[in-house]
Protein backbone atom coordinates (compact mmCIF):
# COMPACT_ATOMS: atom_id res chain seq x y z
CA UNK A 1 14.20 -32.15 47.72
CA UNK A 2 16.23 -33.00 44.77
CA UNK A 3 16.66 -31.04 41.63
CA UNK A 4 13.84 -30.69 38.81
CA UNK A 5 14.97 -33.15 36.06
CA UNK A 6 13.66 -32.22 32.50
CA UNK A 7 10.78 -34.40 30.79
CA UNK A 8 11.62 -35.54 27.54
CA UNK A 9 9.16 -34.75 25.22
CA UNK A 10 7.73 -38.44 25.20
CA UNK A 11 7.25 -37.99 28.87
CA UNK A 12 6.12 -34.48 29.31
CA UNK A 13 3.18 -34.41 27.16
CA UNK A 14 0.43 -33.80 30.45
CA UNK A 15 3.23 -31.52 31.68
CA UNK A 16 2.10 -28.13 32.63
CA UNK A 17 3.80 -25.35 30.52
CA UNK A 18 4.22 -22.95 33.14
CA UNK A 19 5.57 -25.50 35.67
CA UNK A 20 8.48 -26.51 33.72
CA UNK A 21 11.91 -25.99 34.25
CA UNK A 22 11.83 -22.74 31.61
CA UNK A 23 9.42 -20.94 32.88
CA UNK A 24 11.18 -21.29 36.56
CA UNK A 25 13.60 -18.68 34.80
CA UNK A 26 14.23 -15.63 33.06
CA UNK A 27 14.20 -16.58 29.29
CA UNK A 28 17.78 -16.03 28.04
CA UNK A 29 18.49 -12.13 26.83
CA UNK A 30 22.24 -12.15 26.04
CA UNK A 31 23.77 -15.81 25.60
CA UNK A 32 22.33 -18.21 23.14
CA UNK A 33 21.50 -21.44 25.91
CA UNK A 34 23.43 -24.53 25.49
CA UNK A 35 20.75 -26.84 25.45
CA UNK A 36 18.08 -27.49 23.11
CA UNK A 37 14.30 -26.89 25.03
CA UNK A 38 10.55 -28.39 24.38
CA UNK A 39 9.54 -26.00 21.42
CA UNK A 40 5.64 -25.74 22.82
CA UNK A 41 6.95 -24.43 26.12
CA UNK A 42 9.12 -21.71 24.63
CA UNK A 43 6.73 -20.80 21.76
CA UNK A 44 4.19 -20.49 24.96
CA UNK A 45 6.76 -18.42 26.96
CA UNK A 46 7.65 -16.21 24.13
CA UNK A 47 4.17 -16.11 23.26
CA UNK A 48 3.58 -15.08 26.55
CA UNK A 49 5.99 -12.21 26.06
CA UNK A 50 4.44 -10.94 23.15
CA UNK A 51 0.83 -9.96 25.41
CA UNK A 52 3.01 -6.98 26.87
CA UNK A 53 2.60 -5.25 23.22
CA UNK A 54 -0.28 -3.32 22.36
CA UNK A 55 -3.58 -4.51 20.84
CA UNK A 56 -2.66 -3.55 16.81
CA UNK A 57 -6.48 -3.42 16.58
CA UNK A 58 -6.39 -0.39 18.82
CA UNK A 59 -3.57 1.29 17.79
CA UNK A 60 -5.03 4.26 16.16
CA UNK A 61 -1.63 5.78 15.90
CA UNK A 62 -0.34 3.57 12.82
CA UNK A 63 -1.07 3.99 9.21
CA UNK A 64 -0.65 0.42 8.69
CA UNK A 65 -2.82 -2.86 8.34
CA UNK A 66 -4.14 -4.27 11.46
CA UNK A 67 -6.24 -6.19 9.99
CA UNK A 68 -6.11 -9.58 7.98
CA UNK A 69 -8.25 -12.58 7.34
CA UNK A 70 -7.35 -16.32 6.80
CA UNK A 71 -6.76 -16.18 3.27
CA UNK A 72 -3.93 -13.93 3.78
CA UNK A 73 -2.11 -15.97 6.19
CA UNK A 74 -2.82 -19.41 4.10
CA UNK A 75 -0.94 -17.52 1.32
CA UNK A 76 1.94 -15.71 3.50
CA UNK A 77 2.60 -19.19 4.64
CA UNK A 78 2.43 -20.59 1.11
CA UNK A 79 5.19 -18.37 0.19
CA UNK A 80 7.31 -18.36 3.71
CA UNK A 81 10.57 -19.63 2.06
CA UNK A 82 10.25 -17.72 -1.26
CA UNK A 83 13.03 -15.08 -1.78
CA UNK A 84 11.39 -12.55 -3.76
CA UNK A 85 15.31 -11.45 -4.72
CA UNK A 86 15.42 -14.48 -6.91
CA UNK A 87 13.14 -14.12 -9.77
CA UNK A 88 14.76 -16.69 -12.02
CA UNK A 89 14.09 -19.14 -9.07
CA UNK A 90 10.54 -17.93 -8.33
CA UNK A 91 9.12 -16.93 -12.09
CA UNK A 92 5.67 -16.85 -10.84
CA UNK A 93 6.12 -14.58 -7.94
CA UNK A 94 7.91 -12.40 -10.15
CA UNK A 95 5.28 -12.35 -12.52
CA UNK A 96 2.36 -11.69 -9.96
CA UNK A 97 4.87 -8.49 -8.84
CA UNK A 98 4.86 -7.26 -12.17
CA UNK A 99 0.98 -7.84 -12.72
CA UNK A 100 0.66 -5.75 -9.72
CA UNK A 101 3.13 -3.23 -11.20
CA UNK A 102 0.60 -2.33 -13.91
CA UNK A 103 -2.70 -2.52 -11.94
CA UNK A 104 -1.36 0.15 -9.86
CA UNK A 105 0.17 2.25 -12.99
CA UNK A 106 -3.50 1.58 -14.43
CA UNK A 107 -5.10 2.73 -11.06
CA UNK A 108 -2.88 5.90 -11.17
CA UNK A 109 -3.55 6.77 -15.10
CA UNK A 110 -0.24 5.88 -16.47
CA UNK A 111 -0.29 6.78 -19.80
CA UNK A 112 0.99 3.50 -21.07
CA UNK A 113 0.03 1.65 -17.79
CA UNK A 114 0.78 -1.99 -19.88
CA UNK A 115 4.81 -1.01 -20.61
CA UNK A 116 5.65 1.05 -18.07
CA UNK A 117 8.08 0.16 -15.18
CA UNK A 118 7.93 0.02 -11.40
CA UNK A 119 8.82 -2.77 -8.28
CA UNK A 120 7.92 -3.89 -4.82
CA UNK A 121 9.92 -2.44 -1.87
CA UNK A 122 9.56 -3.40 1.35
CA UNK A 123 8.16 -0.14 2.75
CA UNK A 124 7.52 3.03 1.25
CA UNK A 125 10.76 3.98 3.01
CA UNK A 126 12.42 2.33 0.28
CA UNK A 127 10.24 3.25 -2.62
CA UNK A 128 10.64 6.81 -1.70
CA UNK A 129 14.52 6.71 -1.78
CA UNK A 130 14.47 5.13 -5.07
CA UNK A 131 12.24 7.33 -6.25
CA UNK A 132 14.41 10.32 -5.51
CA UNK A 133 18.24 8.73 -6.90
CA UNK A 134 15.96 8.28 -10.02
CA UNK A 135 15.11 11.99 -10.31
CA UNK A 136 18.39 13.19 -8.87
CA UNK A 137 20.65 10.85 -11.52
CA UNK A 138 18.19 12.09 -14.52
CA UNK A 139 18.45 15.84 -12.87
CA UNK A 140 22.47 14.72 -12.78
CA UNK A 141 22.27 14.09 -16.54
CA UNK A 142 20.44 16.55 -17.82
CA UNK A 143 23.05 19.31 -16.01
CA UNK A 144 26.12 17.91 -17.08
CA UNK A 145 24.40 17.24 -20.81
CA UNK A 146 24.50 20.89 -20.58
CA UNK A 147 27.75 21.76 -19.54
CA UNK A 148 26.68 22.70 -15.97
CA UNK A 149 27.70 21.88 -12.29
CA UNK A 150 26.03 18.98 -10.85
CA UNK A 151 27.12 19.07 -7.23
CA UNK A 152 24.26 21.04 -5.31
CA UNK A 153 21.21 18.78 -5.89
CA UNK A 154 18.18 19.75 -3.69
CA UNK A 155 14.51 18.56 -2.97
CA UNK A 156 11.44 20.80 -2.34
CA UNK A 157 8.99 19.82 0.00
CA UNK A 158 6.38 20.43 2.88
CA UNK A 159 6.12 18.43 6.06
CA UNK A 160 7.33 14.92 5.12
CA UNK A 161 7.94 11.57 6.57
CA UNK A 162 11.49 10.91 8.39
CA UNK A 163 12.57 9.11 4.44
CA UNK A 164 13.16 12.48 2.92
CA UNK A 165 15.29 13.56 5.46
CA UNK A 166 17.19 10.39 5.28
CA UNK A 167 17.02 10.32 1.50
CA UNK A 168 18.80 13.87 1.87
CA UNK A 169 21.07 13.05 3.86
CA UNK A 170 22.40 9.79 2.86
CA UNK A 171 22.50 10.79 -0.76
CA UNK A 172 24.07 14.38 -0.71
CA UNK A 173 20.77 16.40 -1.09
CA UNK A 174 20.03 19.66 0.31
CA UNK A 175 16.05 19.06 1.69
CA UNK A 176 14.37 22.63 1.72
CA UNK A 177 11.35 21.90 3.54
CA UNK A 178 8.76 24.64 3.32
CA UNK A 179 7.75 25.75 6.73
CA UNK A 180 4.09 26.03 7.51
CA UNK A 181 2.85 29.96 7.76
CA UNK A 182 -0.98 31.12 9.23
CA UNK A 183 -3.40 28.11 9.47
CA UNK A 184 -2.02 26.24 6.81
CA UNK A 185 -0.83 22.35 7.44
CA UNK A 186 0.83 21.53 4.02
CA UNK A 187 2.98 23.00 0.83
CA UNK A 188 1.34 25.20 -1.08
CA UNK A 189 1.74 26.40 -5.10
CA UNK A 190 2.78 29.74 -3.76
CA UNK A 191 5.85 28.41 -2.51
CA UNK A 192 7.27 26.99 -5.70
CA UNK A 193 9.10 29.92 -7.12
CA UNK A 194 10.73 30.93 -4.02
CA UNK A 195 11.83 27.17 -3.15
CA UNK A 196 12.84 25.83 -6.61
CA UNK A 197 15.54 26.81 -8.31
CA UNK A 198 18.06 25.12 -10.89
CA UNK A 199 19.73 22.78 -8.99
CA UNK A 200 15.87 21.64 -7.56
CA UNK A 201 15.88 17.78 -8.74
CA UNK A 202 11.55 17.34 -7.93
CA UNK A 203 8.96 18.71 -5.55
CA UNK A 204 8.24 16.04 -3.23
CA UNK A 205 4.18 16.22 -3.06
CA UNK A 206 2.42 14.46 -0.46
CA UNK A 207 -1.00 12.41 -0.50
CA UNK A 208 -1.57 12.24 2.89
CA UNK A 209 0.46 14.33 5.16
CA UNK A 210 2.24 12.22 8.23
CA UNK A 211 1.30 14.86 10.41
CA UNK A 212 -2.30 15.63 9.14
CA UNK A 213 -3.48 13.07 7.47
CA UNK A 214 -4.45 16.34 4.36
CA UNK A 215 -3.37 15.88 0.78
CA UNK A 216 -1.16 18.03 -0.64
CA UNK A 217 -2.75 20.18 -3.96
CA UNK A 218 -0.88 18.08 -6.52
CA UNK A 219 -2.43 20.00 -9.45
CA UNK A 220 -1.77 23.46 -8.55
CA UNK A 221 1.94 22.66 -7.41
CA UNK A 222 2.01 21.42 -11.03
CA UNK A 223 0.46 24.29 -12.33
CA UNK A 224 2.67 26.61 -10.44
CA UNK A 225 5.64 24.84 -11.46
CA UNK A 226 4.18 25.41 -15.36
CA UNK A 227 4.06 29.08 -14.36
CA UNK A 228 8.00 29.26 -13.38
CA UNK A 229 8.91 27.01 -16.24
CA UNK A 230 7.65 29.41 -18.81
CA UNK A 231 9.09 32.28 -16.58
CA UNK A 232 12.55 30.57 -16.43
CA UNK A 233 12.82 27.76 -18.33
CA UNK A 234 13.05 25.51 -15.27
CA UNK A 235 11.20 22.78 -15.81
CA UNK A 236 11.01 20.65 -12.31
CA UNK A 237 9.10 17.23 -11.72
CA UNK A 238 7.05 16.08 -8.92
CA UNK A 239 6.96 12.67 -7.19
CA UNK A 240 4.01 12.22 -5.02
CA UNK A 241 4.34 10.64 -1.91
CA UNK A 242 1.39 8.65 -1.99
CA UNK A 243 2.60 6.23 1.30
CA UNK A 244 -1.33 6.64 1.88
CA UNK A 245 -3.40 8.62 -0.09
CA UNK A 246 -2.19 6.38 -3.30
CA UNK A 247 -4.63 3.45 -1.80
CA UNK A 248 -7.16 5.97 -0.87
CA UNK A 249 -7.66 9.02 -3.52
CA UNK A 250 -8.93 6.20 -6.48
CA UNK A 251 -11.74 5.18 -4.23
CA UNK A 252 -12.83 8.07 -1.94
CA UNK A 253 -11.55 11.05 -4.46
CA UNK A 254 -11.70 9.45 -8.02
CA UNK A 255 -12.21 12.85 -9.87
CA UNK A 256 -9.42 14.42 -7.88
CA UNK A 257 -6.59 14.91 -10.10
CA UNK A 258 -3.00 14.01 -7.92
CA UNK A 259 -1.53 10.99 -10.44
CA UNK A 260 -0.22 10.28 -13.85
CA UNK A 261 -3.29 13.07 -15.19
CA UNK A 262 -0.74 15.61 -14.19
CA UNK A 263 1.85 15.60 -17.07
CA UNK A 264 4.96 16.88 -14.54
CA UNK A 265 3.51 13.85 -12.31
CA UNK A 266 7.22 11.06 -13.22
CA UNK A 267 6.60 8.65 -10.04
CA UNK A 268 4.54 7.69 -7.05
CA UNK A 269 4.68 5.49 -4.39
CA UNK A 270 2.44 3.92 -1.87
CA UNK A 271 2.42 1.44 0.85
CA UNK A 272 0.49 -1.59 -0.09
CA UNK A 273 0.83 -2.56 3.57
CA UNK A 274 -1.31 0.73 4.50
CA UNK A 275 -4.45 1.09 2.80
CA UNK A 276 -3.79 -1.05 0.58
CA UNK A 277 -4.73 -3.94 3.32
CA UNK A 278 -1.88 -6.06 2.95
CA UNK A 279 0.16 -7.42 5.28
CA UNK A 280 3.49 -5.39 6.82
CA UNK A 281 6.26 -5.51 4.38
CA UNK A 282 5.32 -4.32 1.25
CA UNK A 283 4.93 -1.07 -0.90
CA UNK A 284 5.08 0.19 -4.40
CA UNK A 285 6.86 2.64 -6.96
CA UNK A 286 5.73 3.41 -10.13
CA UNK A 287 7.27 5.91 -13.02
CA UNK A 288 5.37 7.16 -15.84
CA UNK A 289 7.33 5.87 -18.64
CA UNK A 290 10.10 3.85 -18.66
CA UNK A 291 12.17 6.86 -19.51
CA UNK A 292 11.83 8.25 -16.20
CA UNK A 293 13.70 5.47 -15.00
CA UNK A 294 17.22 5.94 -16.20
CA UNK A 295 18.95 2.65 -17.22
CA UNK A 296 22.32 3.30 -15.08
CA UNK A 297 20.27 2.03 -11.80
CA UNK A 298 18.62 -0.45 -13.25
CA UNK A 299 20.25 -4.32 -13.23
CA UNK A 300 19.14 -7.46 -14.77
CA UNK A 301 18.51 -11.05 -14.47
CA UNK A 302 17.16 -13.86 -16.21
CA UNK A 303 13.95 -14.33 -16.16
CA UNK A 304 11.31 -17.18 -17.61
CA UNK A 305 13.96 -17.41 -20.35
CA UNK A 306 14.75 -12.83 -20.92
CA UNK A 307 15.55 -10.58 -18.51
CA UNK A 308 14.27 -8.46 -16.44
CA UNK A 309 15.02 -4.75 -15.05
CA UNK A 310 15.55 -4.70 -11.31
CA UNK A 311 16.09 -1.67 -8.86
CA UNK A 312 16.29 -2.29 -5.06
CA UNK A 313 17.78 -1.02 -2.07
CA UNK A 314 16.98 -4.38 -0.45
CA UNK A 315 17.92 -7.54 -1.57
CA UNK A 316 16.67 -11.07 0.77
CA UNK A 317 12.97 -10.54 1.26
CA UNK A 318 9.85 -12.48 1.36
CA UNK A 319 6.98 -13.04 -1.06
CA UNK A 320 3.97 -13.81 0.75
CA UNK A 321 3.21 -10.04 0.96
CA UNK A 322 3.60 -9.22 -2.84
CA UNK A 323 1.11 -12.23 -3.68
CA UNK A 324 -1.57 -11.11 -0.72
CA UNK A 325 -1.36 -7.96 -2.58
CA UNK A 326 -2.11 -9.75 -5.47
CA UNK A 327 -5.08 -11.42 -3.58
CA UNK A 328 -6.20 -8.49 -2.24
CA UNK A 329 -6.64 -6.43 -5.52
CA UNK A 330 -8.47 -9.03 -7.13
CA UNK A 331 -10.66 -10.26 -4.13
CA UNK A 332 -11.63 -6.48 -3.24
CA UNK A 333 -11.58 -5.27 -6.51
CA UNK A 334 -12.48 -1.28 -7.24
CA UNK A 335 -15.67 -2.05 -5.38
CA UNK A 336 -14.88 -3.74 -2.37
CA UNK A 337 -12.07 -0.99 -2.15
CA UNK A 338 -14.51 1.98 -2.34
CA UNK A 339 -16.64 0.32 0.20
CA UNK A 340 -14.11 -0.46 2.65
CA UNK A 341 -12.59 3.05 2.89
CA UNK A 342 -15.84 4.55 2.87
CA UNK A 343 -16.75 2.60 5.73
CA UNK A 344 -13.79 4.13 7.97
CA UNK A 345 -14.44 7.61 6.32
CA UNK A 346 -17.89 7.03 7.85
CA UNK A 347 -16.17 6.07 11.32
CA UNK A 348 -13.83 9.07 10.82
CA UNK A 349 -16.58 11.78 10.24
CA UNK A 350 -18.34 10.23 13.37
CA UNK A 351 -15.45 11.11 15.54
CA UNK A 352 -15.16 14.43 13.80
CA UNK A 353 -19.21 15.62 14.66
CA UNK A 354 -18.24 14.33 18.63
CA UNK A 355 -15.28 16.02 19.18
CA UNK A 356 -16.63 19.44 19.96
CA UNK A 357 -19.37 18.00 22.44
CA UNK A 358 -16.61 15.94 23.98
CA UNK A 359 -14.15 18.24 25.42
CA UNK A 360 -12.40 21.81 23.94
CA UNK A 361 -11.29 20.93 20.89
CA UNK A 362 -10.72 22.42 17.76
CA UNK A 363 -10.89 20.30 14.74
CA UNK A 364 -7.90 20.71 12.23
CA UNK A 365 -8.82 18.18 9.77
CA UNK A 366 -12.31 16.52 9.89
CA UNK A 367 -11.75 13.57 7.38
CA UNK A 368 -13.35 15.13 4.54
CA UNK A 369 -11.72 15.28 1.09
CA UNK A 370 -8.44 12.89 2.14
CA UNK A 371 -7.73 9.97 4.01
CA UNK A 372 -10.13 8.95 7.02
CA UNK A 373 -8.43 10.65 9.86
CA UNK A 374 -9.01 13.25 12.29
CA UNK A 375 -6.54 15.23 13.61
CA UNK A 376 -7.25 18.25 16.57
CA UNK A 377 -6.07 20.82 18.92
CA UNK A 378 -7.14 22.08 22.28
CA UNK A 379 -8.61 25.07 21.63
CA UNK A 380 -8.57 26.38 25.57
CA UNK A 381 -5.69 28.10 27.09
CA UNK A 382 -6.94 26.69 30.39
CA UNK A 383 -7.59 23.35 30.23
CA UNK A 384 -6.45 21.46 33.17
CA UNK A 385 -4.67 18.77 30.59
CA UNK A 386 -2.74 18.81 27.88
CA UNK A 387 -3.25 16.02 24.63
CA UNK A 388 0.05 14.31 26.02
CA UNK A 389 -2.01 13.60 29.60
CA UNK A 390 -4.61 12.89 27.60
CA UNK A 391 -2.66 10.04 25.34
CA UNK A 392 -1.56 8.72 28.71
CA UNK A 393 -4.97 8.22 29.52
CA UNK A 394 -6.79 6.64 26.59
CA UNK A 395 -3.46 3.98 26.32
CA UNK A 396 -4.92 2.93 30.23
CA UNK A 397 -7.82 1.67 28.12
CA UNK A 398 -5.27 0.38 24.97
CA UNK A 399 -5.66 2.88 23.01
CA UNK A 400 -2.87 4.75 21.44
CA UNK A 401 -3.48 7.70 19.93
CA UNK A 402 0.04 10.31 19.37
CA UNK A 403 0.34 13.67 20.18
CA UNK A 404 3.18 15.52 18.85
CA UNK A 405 3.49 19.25 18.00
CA UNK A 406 3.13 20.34 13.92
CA UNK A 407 6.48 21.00 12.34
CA UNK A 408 7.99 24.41 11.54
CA UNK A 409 7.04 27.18 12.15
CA UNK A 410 4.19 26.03 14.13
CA UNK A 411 5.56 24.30 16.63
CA UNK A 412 3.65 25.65 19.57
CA UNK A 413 0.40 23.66 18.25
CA UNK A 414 0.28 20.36 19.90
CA UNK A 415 -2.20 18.15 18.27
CA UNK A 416 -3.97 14.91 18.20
CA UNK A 417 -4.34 12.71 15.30
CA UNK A 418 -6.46 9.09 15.03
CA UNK A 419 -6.53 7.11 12.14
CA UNK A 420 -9.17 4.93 10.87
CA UNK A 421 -8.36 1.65 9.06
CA UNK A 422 -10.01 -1.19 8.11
CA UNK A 423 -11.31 -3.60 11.05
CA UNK A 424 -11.75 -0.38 13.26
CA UNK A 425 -16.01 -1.07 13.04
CA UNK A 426 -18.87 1.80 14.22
CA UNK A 427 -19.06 -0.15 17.22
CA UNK A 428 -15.26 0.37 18.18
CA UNK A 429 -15.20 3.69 16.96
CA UNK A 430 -18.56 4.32 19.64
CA UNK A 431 -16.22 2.58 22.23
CA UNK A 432 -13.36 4.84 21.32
CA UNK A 433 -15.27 8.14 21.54
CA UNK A 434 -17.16 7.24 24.99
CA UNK A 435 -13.10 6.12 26.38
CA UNK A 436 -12.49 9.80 25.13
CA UNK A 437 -15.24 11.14 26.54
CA UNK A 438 -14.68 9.21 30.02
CA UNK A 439 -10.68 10.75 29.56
CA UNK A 440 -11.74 14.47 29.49
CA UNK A 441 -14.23 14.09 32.31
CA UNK A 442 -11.22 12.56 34.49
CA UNK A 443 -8.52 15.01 33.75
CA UNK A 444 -10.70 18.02 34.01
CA UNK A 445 -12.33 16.52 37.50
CA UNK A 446 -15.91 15.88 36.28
CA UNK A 447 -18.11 12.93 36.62
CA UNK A 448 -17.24 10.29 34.23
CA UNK A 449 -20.49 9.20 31.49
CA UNK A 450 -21.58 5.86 31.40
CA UNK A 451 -19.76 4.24 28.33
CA UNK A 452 -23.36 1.81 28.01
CA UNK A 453 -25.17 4.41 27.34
CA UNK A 454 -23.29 6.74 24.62
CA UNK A 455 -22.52 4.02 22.67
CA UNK A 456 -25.82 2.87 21.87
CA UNK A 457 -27.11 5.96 21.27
């Protein structure tokens, strides 16, 4: 039989994909191929590929969007090959980033929420690691404005994201992380005096713990902080780390006071592409007053005929996710923001009431009073599983839901911890709990419930 000869694509058009010469192989993994190949059979291949990945819409693990509709992805392609680097080549883009700016210093009480200053970043990664040179070169300042040593900056905080600990370390800053004591999952005012000191360049206050999915009491770490200033004359600021509570407090918690309100409040960040239903790829910083920003990090470049104050880690990036945002805030509005969150609060508390019918838990945050999680414990020494076995078994169905244990000093307590986002309906959420259900039954040898009838119940 002689060898397969490649159709050209004239001639291959009623050629079956997975009976062509590619897919006879192993797709290439370390050599770029010689030849050139039919595009539709290796977008299909790759494609292919690609089903090995999780469903994102049941990936209850992730903070982030899962969810977008075809307006989005008419606009992400509208902007494919704008480089949101060059303002002075794409005014307009720049533009919509600033309007954005503002509505989110307006959502988050600026004072002056029209003149103050803030940027995109492509994660809140970023935003948090710009937030932090700002404080520690203004902290820098103010020390050597006064004579003293500027060499031992450090950052107070409770359980963060993996950022702060890369902030720390690739910036020369000591990170003294409060350790959890008792019951409690977050930093607490009581910890202020005996963390902060002089060389303290800002409290790190999150909205939203990784871990827990709590909030952090903004307010009363302010308030303590108040209490050591007039004690000591320290006077230390707080950025909130608002990666998800920022998209999430305005609507669910309006009268809860975590933003600009708080005077010692200079910046916050959040990830637009979290709650803020945008696509992956985009979050925000904002500072109080353009004082907070000091003007030694800041660049500029022409723009629409001035020039405009830049500060970025990143440079090349895209700007489809900057204008969904864009779209997003003024298709949803306060309204359809409120409404949407509410909706997976709803979803969350549902989870929260079946938990302790389901199997030995003990709930550690129901998703009341922050952002619509759940997060729980076994509560029985002698359960015949453990939440890892458990994790193993719900990902057999697609979902993925992490277990991990709490960070210091309560290591010992493994948890659970599902998050509720946008797209994730009552009718999923019914599905999810019955899979649960179905999971415990299995791993502690009982008979299994019939997922038709619990989730029409």
């Amino acid at each position: 039989m002689g060898i397969i000869q490649r159709l050209t694509p004239k001639d291959d058009t009623n050629q079956d994909i997975f009976a062509g010469l590619l897919a006879e192989k192993n797709l290439p993994r370390y050599r770029v191929p010689q030849g050139s190949s039919d595009p539709r059979e290796v977008r299909s291949l790759v494609s292919n590929e690609l089903l090995l990945d999780g469903n994102a819409g049941q990936n209850l693990a992730t903070f982030c969007t899962t969810y977008d509709d075809e307006d989005v992805r008419y606009l992400m392609d509208l902007a494919i090959n704008k480089n949101m680097i060059d303002k002075d080549e794409y005014p307009q883009s720049a533009e919509i980033e600033n309007r954005c700016v503002h509505m989110l210093a307006d959502l988050w009480h600026a004072p002056d929420a029209g003149e103050t200053i803030g940027c995109s970043t492509e994660g809140s990664s970023e935003a948090c690691m710009l937030g932090g040179l700002a404080l520690k070169w203004q902290w820098r300042k103010d020390r050597l404005a006064q004579g003293k040593s500027a060499d031992r900056p450090n950052l107070v905080c409770g359980p963060v994201q993996i950022c702060w600990h890369k902030f720390a370390r690739y910036f020369d800053v000591e990170l003294r992380q409060v350790p959890l004591t008792g019951d409690g999952l977050g930093m607490g005012p009581e910890d202020m005096a005996k963390y902060c000191d002089e060389n303290t360049i800002c409290v790190v206050a999150t909205l939203g713990v990784t871990f827990t999915g709590i909030y952090e009491p903004v307010r009363e770490l302010a308030a303590a902080l108040d209490d050591l200033q007039e004690r000591s004359g320290l006077d230390i600021p707080i950025h909130v780390d608002a990666a998800s509570g920022g998209f999430i407090a305005p609507f669910l918690q309006p009268d809860l006071e975590w933003d600009f309100q708080v005077p010692r409040v200079k910046s916050i960040n959040a990830s637009g592409h979290k709650y803020g239903l945008a696509p992956l790829g985009v979050a925000w910083i904002v500072w109080r007053d353009t004082s907070d920003l000091p003007e030694e990090l800041t660049f500029r470049v022409d723009y629409l005929g001035g020039d405009m104050p830049t500060f970025a880690l990143n440079f090349s990036r895209p700007a489809g996710q900057i204008i969904s945002q864009y779209y997003l805030l003024l298709r949803h509005g306060r309204d359809g923001y409120r409404e949407i969150h509410e909706a997976c609060a709803k979803s969350a508390h549902f989870i929260a009431d079946q938990l302790p019918r389901v199997g030995p838990f003990e709930l550690l945050y129901d998703g009341q009073g922050a952002l619509p999680a759940v997060c729980y414990r076994i509560n029985d020494d002698s359960a015949p599983f453990t939440l890892y076995d458990l994790s193993d078994h719900l990902r057999m169905r697609g979902w993925q839901v992490p277990s991990y244990p709490l960070p210091a000093n309560r290591q010992d307590t493994v948890i659970q911890r599902i998050l509720i986002r946008h797209g994730m309906s009552r009718d999923m959420t019914g599905l999810f709990v019955a899979d649960l259900e179905a999971g415990v039954k299995t791993l502690t040898g009982g008979p299994r419930p019939s997922r038709s009838g619990f989730h029409h119940n």
